[in-house]
C-alpha atoms as a PDB file:
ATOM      1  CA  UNK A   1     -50.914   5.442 180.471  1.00  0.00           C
ATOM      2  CA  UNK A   2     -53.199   6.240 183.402  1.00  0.00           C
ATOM      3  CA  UNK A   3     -51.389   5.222 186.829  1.00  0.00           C
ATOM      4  CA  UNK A   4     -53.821   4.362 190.225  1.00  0.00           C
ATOM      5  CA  UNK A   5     -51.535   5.337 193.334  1.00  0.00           C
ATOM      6  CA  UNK A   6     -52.499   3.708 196.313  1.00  0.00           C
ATOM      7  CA  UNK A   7     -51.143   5.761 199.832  1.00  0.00           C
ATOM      8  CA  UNK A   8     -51.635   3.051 202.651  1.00  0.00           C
ATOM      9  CA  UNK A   9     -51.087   2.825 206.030  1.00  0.00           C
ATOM     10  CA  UNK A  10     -49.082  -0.802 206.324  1.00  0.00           C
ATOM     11  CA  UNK A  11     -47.482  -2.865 204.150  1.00  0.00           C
ATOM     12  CA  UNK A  12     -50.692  -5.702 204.654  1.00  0.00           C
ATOM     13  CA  UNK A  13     -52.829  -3.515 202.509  1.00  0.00           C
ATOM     14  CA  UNK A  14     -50.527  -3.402 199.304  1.00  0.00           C
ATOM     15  CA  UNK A  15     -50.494  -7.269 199.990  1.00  0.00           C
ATOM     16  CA  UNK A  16     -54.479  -7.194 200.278  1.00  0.00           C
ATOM     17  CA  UNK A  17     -54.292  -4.778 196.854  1.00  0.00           C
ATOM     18  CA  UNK A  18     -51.986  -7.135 195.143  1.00  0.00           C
ATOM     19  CA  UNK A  19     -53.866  -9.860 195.192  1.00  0.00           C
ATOM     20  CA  UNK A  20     -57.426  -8.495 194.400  1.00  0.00           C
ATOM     21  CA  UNK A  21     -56.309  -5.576 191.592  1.00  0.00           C
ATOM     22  CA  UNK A  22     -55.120  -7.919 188.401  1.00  0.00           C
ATOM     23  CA  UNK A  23     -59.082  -9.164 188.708  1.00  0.00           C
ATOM     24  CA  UNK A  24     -60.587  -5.484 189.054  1.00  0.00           C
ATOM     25  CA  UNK A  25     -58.859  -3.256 186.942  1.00  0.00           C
ATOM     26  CA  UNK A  26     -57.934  -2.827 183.136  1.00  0.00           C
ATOM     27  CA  UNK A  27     -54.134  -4.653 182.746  1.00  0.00           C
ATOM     28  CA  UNK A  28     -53.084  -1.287 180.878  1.00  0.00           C
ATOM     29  CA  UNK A  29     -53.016   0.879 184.107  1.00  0.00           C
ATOM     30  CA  UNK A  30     -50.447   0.849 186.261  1.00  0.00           C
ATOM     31  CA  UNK A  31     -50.094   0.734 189.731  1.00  0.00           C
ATOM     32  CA  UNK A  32     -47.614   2.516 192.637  1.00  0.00           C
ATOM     33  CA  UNK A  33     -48.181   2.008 196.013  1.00  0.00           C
ATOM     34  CA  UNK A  34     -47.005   4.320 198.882  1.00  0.00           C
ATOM     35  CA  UNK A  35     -46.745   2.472 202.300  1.00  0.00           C
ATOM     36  CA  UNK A  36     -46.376   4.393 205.454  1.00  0.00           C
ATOM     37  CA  UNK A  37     -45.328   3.382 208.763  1.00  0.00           C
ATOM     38  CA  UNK A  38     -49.108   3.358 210.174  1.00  0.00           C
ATOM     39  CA  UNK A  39     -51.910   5.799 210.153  1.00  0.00           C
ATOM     40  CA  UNK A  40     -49.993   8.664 212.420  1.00  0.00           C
ATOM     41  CA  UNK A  41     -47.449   8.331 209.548  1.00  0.00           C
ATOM     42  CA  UNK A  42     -50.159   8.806 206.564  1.00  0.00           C
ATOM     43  CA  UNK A  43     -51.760  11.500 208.141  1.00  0.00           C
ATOM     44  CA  UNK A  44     -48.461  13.449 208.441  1.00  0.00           C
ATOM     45  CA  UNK A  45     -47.114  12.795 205.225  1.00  0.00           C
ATOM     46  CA  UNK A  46     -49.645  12.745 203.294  1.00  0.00           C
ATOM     47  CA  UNK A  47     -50.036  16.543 201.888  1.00  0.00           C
ATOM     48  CA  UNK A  48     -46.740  16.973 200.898  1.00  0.00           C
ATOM     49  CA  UNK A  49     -46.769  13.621 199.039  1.00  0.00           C
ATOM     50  CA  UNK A  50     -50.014  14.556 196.961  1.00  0.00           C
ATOM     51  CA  UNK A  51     -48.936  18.054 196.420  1.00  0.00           C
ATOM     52  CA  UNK A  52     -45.374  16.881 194.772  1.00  0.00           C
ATOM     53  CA  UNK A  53     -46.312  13.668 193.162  1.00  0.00           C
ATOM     54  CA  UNK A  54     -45.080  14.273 189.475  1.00  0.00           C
ATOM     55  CA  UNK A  55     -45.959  11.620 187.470  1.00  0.00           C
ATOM     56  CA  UNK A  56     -48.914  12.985 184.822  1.00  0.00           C
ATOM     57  CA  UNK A  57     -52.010  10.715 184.657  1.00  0.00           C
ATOM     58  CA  UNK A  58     -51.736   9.603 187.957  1.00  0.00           C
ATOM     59  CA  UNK A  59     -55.526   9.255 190.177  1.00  0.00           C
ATOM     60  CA  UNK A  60     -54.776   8.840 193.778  1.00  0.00           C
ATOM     61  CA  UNK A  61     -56.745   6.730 196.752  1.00  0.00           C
ATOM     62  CA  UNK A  62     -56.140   6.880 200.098  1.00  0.00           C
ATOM     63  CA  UNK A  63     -56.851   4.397 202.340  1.00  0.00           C
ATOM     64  CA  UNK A  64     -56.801   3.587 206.332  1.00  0.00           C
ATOM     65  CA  UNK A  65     -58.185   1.305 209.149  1.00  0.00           C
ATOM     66  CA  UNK A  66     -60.453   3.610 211.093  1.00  0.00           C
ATOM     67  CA  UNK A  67     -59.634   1.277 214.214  1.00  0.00           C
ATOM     68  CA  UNK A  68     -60.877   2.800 217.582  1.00  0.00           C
ATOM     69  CA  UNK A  69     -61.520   6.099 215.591  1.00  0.00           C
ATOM     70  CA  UNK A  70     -65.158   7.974 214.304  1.00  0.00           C
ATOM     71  CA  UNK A  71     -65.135   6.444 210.493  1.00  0.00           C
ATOM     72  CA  UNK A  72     -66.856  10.209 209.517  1.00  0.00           C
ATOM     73  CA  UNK A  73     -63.962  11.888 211.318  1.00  0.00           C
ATOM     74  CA  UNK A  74     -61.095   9.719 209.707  1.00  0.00           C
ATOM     75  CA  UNK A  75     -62.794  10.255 206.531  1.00  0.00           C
ATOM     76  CA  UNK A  76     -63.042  14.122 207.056  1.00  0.00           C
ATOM     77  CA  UNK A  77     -59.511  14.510 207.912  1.00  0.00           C
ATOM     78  CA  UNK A  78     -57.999  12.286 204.999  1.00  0.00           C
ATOM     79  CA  UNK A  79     -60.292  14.631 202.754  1.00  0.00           C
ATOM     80  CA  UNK A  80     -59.125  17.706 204.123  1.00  0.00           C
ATOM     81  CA  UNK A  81     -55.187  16.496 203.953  1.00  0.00           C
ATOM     82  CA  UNK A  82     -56.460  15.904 200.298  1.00  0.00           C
ATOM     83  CA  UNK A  83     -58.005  19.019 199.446  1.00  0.00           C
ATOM     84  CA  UNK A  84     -54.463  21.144 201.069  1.00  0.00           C
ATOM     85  CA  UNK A  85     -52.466  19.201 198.492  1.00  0.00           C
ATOM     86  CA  UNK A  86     -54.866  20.600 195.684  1.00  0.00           C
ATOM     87  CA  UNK A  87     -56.301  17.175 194.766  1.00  0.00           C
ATOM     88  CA  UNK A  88     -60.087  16.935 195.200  1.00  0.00           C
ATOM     89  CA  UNK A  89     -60.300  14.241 193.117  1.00  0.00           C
ATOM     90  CA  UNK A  90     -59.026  11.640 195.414  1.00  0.00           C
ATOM     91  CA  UNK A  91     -60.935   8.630 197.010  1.00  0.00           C
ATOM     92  CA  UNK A  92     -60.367   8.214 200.112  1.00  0.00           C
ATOM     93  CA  UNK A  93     -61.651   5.280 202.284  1.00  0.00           C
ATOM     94  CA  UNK A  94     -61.751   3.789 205.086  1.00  0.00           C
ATOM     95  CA  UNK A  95     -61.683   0.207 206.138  1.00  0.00           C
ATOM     96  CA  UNK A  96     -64.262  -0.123 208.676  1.00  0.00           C
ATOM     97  CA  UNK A  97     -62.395  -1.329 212.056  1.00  0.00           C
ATOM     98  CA  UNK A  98     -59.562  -3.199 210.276  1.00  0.00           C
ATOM     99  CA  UNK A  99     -58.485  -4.168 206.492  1.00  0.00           C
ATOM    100  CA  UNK A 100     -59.226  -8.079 208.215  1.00  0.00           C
ATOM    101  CA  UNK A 101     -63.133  -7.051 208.057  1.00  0.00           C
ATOM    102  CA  UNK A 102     -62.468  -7.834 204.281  1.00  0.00           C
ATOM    103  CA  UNK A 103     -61.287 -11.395 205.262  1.00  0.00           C
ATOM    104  CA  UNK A 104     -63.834 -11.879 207.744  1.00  0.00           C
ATOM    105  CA  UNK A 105     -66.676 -11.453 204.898  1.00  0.00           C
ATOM    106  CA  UNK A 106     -65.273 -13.825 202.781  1.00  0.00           C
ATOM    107  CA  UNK A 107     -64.380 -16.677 204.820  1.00  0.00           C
ATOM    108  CA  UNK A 108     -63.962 -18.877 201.837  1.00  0.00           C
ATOM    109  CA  UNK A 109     -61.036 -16.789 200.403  1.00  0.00           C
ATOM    110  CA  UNK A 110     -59.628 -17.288 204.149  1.00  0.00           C
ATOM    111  CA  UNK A 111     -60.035 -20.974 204.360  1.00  0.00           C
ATOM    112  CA  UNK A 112     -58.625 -21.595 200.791  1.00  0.00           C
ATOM    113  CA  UNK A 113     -55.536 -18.780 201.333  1.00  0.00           C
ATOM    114  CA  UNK A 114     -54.437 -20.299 204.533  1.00  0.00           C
ATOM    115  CA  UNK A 115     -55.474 -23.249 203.683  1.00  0.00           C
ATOM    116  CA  UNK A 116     -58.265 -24.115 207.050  1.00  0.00           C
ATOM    117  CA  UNK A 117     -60.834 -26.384 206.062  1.00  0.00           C
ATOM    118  CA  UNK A 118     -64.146 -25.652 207.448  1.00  0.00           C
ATOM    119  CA  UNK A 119     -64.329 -22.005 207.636  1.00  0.00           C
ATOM    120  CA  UNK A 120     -66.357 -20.652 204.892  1.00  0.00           C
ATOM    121  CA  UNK A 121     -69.084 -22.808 206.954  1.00  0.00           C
ATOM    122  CA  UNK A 122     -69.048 -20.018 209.564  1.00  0.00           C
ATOM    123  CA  UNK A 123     -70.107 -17.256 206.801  1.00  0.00           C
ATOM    124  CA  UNK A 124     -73.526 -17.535 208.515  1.00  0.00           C
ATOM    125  CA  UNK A 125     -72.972 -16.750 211.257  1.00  0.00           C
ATOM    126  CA  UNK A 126     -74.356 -13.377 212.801  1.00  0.00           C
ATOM    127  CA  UNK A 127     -70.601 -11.559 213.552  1.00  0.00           C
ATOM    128  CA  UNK A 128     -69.784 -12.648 210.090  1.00  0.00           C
ATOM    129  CA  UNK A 129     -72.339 -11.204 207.885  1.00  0.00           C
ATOM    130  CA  UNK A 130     -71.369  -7.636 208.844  1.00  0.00           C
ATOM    131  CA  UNK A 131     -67.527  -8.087 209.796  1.00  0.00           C
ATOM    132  CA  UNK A 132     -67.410  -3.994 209.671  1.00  0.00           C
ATOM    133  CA  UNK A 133     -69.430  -3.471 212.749  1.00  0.00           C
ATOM    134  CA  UNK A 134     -66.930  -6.287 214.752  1.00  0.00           C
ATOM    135  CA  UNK A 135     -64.644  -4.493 217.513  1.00  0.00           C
ATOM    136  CA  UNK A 136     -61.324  -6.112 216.848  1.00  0.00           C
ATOM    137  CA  UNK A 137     -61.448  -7.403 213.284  1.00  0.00           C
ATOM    138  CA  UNK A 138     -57.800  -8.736 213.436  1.00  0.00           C
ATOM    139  CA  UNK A 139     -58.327 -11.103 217.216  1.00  0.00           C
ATOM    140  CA  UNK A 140     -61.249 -12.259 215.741  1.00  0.00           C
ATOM    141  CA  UNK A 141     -59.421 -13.219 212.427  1.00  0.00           C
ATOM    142  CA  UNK A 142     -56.465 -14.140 214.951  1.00  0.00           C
ATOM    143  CA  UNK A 143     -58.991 -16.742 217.160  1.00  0.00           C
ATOM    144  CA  UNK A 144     -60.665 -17.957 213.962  1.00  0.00           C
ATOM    145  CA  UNK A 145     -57.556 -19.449 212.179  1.00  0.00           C
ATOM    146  CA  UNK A 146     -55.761 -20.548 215.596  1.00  0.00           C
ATOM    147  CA  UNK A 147     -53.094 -17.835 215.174  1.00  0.00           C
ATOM    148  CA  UNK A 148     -52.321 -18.808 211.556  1.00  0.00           C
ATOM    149  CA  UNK A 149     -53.148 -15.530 210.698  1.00  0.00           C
ATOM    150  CA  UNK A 150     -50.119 -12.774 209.948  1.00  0.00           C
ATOM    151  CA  UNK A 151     -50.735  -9.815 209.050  1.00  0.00           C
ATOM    152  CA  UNK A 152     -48.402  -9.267 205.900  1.00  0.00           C
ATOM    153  CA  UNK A 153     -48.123 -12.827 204.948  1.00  0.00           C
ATOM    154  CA  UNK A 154     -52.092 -13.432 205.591  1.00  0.00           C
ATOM    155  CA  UNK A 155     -52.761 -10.675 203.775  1.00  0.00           C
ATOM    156  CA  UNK A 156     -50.716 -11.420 200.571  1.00  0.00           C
ATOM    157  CA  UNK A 157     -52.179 -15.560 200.669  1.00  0.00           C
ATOM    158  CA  UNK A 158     -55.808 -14.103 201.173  1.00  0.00           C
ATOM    159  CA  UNK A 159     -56.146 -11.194 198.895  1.00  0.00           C
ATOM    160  CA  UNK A 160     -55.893 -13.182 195.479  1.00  0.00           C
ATOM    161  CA  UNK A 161     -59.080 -15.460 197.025  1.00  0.00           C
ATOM    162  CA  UNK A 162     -61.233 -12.161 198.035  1.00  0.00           C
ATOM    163  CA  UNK A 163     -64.286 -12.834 196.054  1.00  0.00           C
ATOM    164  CA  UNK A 164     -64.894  -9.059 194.103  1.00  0.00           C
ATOM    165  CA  UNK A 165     -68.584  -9.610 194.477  1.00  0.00           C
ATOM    166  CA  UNK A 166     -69.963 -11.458 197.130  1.00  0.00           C
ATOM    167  CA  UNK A 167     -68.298  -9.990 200.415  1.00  0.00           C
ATOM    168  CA  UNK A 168     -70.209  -8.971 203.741  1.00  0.00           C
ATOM    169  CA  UNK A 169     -67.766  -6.309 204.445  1.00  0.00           C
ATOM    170  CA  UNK A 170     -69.772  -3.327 203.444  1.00  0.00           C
ATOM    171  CA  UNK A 171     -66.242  -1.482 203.147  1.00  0.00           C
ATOM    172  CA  UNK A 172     -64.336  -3.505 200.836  1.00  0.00           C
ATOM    173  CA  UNK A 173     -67.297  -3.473 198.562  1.00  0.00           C
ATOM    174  CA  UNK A 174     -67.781   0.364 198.654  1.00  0.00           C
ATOM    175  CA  UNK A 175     -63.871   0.173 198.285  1.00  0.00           C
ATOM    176  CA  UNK A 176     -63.951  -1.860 195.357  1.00  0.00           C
ATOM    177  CA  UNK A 177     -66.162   0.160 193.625  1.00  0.00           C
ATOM    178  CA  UNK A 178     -64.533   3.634 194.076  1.00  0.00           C
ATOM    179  CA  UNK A 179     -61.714   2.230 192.698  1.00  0.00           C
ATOM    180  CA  UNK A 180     -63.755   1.244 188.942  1.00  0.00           C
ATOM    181  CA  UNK A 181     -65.030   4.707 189.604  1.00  0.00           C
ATOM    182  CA  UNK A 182     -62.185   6.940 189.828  1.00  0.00           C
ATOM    183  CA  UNK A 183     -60.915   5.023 186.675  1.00  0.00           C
ATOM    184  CA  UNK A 184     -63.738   5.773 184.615  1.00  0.00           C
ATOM    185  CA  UNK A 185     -64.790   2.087 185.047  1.00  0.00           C
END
């Protein structure tokens, strides 16, 4: 049986992941998820948790807010932790600004996980149909929602809504589909 290991950099992500892989992926592959204490934590762990992992089968994907940070330069980095743990082969990506960009491009899945009426109305709007390029995905989410939004617990009510095909973050969809890729999907 071929395992998917997710390493993430909060707990909101494996929420996020939760919600959005029983709709994307074969039920016969399993999943682990390795949560770190942020991206400082990742980074520094992240070698020696590759180059030890034991369980056969396993494909890996790495994945991180690029926040403040060059997206080319976070990639770069997770690659090269990758590549010093002797495993080429795994995806790494990068959600552009903020894993709430993902929320932000599907304001329906927001309005029907929290449950706000009127917010998949805003999808048109100009900040909204390319979330990745907003400064501070998580305020804006934040401001949108009136502070309804938590991190974790928005996260795990959201992710099961996330449409898989229609989303204006650029990222999720690239991360969506590196996932069916590295499974032979």
């Amino acid at each position: 049986m071929k395992t998917l290991v997710f390493f993430l950099e909060e707990p909101s992500a494996q929420k996020m992941l939760e919600g959005v892989l029983p709709r994307l992926i074969p039920a016969d592959i399993f999943v682990r998820y390795v949560v770190f204490q942020g991206k400082s934590d990742l980074e520094k762990q992240l070698t020696r948790k590759l180059r030890y992992w034991q369980l056969p089968d396993s494909v890996f994907v790495v994945m991180r807010d690029q926040d403040a940070s060059d997206c080319q330069d976070v990639k770069t980095r997770l690659v090269d932790l990758c590549r010093q743990a002797g495993r080429n082969d795994a995806l790494v990506r990068v959600a552009c600004r903020e894993l709430e960009s993902f929320y932000l491009g599907d304001l329906a899945a927001v309005e029907r996980g929290l449950g706000i009426r009127g917010l998949a109305a805003k999808q048109g709007q100009s900040k909204f149909r390319n979330p990745d390029r907003l400064g501070s995905p998580s305020e804006e989410l934040n401001k949108l929602t009136n502070g309804m939004y938590q991190k974790v617990a928005g996260s795990r009510a959201i992710g099961g809504y996330l449409n898989l095909e229609n989303n204006s973050s650029r990222s999720f969809i690239v991360l969506l589909s590196g996932i069916q890729k590295v499974l032979g999907n």
